[in-house]
N, C-alpha and C. Protein backbone atom coordinates (compact mmCIF):
# COMPACT_ATOMS: atom_id res chain seq x y z
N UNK A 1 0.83 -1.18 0.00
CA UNK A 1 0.00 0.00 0.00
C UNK A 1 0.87 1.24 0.00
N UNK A 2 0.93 2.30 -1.10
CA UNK A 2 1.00 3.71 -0.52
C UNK A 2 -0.11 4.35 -0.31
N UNK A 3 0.43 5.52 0.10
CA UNK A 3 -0.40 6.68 -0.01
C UNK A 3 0.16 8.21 -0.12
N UNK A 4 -0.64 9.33 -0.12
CA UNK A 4 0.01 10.51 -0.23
C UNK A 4 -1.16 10.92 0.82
N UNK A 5 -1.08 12.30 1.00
CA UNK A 5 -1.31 13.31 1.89
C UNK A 5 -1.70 14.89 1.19
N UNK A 6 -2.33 15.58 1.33
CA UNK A 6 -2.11 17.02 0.47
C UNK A 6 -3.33 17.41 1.51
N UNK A 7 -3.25 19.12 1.30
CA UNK A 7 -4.52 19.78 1.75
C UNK A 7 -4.73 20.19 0.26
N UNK A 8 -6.45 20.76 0.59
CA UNK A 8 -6.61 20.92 -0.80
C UNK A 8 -8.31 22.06 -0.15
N UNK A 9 -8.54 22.89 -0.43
CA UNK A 9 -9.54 23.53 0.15
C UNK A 9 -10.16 23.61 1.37
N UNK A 10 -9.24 23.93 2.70
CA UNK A 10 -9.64 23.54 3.83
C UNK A 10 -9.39 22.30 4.33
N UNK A 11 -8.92 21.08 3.22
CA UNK A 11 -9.42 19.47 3.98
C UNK A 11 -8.07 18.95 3.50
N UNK A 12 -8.11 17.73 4.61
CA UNK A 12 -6.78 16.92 4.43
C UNK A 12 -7.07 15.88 3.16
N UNK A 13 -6.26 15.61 2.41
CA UNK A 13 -6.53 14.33 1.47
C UNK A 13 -5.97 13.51 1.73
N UNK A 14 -6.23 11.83 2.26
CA UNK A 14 -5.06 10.83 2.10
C UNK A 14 -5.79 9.94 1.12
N UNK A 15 -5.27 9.84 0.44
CA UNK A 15 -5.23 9.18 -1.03
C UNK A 15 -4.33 8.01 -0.40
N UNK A 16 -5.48 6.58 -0.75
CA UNK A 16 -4.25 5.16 -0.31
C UNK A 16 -4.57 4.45 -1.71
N UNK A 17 -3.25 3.99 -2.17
CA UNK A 17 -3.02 2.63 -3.23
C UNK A 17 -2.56 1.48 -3.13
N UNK A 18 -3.39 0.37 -3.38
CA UNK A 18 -2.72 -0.95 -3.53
C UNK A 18 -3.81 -1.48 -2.06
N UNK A 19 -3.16 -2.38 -1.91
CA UNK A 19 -4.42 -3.35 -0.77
C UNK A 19 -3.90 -2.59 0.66
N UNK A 20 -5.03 -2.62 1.26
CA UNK A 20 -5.08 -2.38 2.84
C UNK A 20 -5.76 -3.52 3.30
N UNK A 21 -4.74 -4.15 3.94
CA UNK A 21 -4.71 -5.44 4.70
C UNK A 21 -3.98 -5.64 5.89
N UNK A 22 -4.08 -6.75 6.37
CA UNK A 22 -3.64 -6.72 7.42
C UNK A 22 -2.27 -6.32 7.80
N UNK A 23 -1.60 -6.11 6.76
CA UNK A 23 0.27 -6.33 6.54
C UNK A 23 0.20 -4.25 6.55
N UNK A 24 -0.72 -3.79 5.79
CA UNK A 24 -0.92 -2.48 5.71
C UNK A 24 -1.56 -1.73 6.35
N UNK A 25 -2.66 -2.40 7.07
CA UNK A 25 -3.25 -1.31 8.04
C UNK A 25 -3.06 -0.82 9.25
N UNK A 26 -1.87 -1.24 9.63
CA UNK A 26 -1.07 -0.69 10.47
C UNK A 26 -0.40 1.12 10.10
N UNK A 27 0.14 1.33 9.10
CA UNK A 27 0.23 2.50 8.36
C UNK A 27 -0.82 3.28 7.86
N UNK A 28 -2.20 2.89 7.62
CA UNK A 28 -3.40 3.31 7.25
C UNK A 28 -3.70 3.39 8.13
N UNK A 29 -3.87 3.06 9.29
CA UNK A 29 -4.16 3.32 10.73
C UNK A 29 -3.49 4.72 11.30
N UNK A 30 -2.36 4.75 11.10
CA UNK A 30 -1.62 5.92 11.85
C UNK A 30 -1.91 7.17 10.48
N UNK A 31 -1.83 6.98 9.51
CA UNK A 31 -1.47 7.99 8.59
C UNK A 31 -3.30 8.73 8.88
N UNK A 32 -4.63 7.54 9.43
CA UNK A 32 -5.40 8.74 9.17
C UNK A 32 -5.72 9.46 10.11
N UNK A 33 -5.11 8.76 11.67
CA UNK A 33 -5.15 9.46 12.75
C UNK A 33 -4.38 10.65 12.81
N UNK A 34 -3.32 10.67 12.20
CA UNK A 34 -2.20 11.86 12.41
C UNK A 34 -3.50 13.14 11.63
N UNK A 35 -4.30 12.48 10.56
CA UNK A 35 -4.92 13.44 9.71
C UNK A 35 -5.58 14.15 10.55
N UNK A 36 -6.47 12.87 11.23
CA UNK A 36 -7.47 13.57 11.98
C UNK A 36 -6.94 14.83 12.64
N UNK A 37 -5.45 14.57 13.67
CA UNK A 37 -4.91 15.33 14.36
C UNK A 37 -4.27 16.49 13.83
N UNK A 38 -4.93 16.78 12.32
CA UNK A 38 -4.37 18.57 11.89
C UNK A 38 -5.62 19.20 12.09
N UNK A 39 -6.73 18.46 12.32
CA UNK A 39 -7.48 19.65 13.03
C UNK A 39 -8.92 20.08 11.46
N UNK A 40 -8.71 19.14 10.53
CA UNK A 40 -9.39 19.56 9.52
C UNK A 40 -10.17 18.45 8.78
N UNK A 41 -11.30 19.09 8.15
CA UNK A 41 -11.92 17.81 7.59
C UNK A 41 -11.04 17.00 6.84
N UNK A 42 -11.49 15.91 6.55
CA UNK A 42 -10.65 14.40 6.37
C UNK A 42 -11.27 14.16 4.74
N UNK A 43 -10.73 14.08 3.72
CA UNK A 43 -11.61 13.20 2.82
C UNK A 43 -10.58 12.17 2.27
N UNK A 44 -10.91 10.74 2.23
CA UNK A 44 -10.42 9.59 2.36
C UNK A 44 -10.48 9.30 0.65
N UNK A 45 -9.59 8.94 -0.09
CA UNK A 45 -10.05 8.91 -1.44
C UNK A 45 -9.31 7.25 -1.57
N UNK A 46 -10.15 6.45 -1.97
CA UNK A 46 -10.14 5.01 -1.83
C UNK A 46 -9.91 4.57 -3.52
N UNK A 47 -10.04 5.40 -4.29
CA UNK A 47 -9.98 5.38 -5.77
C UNK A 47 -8.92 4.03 -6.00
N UNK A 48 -7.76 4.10 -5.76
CA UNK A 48 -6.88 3.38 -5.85
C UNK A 48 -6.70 1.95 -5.49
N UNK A 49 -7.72 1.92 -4.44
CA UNK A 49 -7.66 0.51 -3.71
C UNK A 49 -8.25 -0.33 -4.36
N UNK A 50 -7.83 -1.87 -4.17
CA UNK A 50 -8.03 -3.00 -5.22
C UNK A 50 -8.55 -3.65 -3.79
N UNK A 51 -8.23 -3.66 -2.72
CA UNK A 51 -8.61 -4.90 -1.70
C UNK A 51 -8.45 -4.16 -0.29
N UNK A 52 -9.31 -4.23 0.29
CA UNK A 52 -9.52 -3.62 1.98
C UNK A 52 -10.30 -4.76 2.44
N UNK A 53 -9.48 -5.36 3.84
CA UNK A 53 -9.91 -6.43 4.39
C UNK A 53 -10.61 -5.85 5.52
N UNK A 54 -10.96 -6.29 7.12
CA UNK A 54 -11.43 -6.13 7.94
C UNK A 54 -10.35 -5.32 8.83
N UNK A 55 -9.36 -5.74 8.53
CA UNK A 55 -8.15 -4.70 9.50
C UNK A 55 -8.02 -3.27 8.78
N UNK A 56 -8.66 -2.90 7.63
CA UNK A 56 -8.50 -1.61 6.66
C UNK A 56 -9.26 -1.28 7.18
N UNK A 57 -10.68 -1.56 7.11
CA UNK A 57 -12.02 -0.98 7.48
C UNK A 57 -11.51 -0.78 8.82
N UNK A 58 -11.32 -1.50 10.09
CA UNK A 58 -11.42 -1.10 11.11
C UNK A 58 -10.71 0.16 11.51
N UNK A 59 -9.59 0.45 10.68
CA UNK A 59 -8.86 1.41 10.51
C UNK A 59 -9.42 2.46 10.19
N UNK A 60 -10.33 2.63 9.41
CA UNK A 60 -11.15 3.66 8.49
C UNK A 60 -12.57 3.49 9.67
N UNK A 61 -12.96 2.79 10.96
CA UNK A 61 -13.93 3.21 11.61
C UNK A 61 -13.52 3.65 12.41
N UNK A 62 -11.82 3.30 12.94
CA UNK A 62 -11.24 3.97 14.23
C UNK A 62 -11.00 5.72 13.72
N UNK A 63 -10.68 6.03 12.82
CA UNK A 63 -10.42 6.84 12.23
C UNK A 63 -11.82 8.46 12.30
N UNK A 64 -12.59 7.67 11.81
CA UNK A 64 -14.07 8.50 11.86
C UNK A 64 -14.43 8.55 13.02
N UNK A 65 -14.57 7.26 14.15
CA UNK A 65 -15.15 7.51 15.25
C UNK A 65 -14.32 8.86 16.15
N UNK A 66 -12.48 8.63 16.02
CA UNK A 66 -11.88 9.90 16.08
C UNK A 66 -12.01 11.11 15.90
N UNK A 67 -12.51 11.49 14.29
CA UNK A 67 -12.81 12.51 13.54
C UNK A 67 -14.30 13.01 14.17
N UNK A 68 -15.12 12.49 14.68
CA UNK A 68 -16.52 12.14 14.86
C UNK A 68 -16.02 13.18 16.43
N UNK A 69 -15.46 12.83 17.23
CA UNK A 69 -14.93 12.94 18.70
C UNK A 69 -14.50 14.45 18.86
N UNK A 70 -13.81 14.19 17.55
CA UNK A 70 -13.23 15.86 17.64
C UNK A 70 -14.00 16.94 16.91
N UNK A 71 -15.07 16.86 16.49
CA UNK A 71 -15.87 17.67 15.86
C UNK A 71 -15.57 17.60 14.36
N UNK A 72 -14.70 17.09 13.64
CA UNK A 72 -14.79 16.79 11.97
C UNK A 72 -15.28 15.60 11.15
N UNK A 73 -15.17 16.36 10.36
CA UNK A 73 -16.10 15.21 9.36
C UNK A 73 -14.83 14.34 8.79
N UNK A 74 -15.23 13.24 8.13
CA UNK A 74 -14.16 12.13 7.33
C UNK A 74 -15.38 11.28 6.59
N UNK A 75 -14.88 11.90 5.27
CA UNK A 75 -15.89 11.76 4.27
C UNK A 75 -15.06 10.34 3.10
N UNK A 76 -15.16 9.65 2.97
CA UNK A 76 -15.07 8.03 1.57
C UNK A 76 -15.17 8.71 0.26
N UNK A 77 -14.01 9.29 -0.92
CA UNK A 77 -14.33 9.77 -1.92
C UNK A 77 -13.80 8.86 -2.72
N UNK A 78 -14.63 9.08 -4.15
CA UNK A 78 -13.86 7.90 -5.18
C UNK A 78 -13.56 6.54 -4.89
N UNK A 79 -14.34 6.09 -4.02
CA UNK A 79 -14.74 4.70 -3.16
C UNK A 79 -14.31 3.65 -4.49
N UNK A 80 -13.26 2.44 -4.68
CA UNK A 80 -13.03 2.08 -5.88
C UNK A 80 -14.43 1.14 -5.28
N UNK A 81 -14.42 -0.19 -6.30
CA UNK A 81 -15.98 -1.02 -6.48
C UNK A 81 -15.57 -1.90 -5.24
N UNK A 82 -14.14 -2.64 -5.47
CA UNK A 82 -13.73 -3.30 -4.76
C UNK A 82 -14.13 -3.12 -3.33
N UNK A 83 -13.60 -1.74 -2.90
CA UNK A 83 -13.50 -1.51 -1.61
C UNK A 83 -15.13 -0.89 -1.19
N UNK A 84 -15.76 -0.70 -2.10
CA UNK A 84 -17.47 -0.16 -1.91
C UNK A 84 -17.84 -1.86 -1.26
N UNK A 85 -17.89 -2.53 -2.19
CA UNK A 85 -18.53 -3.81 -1.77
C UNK A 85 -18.33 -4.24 -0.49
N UNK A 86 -17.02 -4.04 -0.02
CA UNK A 86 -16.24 -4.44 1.19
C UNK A 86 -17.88 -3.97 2.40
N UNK A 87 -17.32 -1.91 2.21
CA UNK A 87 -18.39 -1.30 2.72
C UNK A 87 -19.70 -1.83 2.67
N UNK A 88 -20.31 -2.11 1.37
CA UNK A 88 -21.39 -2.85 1.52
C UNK A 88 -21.87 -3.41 2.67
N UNK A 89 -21.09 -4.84 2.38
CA UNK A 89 -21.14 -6.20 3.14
C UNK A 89 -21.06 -5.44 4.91
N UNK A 90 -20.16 -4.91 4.70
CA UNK A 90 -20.56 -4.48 6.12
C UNK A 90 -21.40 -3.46 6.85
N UNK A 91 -22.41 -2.67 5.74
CA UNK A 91 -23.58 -1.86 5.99
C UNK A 91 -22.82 -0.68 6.39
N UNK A 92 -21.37 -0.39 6.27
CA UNK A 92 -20.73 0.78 6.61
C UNK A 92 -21.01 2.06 4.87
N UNK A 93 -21.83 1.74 4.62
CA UNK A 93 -22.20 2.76 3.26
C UNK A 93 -22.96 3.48 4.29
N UNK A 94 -24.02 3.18 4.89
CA UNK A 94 -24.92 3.95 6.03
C UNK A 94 -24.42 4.62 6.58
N UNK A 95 -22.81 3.83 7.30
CA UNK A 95 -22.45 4.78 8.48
C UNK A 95 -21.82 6.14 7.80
N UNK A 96 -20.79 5.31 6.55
CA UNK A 96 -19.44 6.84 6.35
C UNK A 96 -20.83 7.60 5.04
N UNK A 97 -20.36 8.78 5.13
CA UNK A 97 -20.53 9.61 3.79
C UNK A 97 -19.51 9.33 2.36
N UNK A 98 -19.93 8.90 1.77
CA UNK A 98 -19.20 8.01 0.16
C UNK A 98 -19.58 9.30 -0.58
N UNK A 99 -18.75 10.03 -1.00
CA UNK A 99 -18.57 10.94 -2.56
C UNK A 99 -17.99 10.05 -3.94
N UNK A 100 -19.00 10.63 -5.08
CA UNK A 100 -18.29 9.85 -5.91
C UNK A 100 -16.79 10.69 -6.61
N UNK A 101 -16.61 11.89 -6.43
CA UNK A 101 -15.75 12.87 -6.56
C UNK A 101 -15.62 13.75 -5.41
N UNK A 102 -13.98 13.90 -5.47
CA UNK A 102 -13.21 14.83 -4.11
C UNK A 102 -14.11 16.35 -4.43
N UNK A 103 -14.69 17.02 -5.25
CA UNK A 103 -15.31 18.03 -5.48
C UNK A 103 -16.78 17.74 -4.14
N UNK A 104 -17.67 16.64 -4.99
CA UNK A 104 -18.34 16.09 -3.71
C UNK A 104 -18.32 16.18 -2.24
N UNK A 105 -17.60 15.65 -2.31
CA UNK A 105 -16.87 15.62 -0.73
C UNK A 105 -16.85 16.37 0.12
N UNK A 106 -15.69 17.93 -0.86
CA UNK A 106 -15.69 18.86 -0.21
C UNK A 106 -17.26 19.76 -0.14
N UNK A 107 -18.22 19.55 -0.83
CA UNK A 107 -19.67 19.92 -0.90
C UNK A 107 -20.02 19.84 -0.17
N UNK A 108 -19.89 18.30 0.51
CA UNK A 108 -20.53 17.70 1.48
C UNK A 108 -20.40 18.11 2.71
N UNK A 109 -18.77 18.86 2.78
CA UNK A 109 -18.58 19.33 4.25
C UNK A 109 -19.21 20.61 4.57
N UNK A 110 -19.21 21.39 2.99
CA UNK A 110 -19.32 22.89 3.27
C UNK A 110 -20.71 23.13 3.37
């Protein structure tokens, strides 16, 4: 898995590629907490991802319930199919806000 980082209109971007699994969500774990911890909305852009197991997701609920705690939002943009279905199966489409574009997203917050 990589990822990158950028602000981009007020909001943090972490953009992750390649599988978030168990071997990776250890780094997807910290990279979205540190996000949370600049203090700004979060938008998560999943575009890239081919495979998110149960240790990704949990990462991405520890993450929101964080964001959630501290008063910001952490919004799912460009959700690839792969990793939607994941969400699916686990009825987490209900919980997070899914944009189909980072434009979205930032809509969604403002």
């Amino acid at each position: 898995m990589n990822y990158q980082t950028r602000e981009d209109r007020g909001a943090m971007i972490v953009a992750f590629e390649g599988d978030v699994d168990l071997q990776s969500s250890p780094d997807a774990r910290k990279v979205l907490l540190e996000a949370v911890g600049k203090g700004m909305p979060i938008m998560v852009d999943l575009s890239g991802v081919g495979y998110i197991d149960s240790s990704g997701v949990a990462s991405l609920v520890e993450s929101f319930q964080a964001a959630r705690k501290a008063g910001q939002d952490l919004v799912l943009v460009s959700v690839s199919d792969g990793a939607r279905r994941v969400l699916e199966l686990a009825r987490l489409d209900k919980v997070f806000t899914i944009c189909d574009t980072l434009d979205d997203g930032i809509a969604s917050i403002g």
